[in-house]
Protein backbone atom coordinates (compact mmCIF):
# COMPACT_ATOMS: atom_id res chain seq x y z
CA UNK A 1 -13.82 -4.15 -2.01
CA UNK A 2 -10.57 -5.99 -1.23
CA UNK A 3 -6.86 -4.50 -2.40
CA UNK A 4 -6.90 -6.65 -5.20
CA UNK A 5 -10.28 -5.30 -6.86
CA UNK A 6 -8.81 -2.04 -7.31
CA UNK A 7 -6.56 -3.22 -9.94
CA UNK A 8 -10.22 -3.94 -12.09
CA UNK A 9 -10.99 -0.44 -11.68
CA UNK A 10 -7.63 1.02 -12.66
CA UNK A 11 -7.30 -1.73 -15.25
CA UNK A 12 -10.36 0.24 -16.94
CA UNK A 13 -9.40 3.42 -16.78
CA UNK A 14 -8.10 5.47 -19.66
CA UNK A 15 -4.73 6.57 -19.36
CA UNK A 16 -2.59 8.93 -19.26
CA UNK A 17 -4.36 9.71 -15.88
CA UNK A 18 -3.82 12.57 -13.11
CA UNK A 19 -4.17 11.21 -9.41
CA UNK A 20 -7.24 14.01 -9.44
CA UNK A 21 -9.09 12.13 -12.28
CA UNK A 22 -8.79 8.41 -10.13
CA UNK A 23 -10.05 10.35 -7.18
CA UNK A 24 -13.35 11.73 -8.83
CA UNK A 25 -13.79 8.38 -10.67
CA UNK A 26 -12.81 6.06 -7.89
CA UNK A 27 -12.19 8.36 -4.72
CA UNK A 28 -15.33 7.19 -3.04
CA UNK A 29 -14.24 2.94 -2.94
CA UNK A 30 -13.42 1.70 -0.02
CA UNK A 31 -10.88 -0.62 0.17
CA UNK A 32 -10.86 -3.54 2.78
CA UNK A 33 -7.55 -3.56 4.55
CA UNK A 34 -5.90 -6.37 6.81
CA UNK A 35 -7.02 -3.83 10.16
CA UNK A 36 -9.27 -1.81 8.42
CA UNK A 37 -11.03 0.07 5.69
CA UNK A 38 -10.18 3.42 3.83
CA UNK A 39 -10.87 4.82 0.55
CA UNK A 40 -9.05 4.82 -2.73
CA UNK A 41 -9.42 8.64 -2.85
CA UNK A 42 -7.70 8.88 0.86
CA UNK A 43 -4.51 6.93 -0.41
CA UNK A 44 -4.77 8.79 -4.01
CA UNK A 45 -4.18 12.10 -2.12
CA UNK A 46 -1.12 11.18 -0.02
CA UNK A 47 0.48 11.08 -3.02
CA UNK A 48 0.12 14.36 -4.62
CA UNK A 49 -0.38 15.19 -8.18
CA UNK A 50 0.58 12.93 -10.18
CA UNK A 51 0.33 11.95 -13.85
CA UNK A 52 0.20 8.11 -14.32
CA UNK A 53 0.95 6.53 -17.73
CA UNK A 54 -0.34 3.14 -17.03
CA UNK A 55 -2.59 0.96 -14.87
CA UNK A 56 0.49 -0.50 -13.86
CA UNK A 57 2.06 3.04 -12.68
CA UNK A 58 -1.37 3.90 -10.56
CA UNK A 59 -1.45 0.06 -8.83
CA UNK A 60 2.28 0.61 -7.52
CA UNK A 61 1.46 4.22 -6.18
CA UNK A 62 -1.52 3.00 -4.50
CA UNK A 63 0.57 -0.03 -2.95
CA UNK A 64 3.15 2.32 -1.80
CA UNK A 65 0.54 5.27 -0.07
CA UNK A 66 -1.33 2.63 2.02
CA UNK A 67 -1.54 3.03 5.40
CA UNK A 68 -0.41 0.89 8.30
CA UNK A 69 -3.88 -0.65 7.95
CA UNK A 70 -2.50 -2.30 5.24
CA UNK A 71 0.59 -4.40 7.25
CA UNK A 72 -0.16 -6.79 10.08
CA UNK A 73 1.56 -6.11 13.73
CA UNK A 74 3.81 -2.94 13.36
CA UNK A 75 7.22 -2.55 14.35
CA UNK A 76 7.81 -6.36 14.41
CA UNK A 77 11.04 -7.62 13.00
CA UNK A 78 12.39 -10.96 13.27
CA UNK A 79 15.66 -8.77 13.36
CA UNK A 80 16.00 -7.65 16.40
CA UNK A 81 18.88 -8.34 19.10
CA UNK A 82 17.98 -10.85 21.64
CA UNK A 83 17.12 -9.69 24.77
CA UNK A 84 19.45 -10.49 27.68
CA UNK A 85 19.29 -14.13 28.95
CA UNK A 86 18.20 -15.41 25.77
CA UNK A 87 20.56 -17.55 23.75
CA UNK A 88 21.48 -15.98 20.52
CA UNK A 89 23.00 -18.67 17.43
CA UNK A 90 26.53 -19.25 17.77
CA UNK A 91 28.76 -16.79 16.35
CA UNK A 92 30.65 -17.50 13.16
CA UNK A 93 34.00 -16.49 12.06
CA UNK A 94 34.32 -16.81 8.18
């Protein structure tokens, strides 16, 4: 199932909820990633226990335990210094 599908099954789920009780409902759904799979019950358990009031409270700790399957190239920032030789934008005194 994609990322998005797992907000139907916490949607349904009856709340207040421990991160145990999503893992034996949902533990075994694997969730499509941008460079991969992994399971709903492998990101559950990064988090620890946990008691979550609301679907809304389980969908953000889910978003925030996936892996870096989840992103697309890592350690790419459109931040970083240029390298030398390369013309940087003008400086600019305020």
């Amino acid at each position: 199932m994609r990322l998005h599908s797992t907000d139907d099954l916490l949607n349904g789920h009856e709340y207040p909820a421990t991160t145990t009780e999503l893992i034996t409902a949902y533990g075994d759904s694997q969730i499509e990633l941008q460079n991969g799979t992994e399971t709903l019950g492998d990101v559950l358990s990064r988090l620890g226990e946990e008691t979550y009031h609301d679907s809304e409270d389980a969908r953000t700790a889910v978003l925030s335990a996936l892996s870096h399957k989840a992103i697309g190239r890592r350690y790419y920032s459109d931040r970083d210094q240029y390298a030398l030789g390369e013309n940087g934008p003008d400086p600019v005194s305020f």
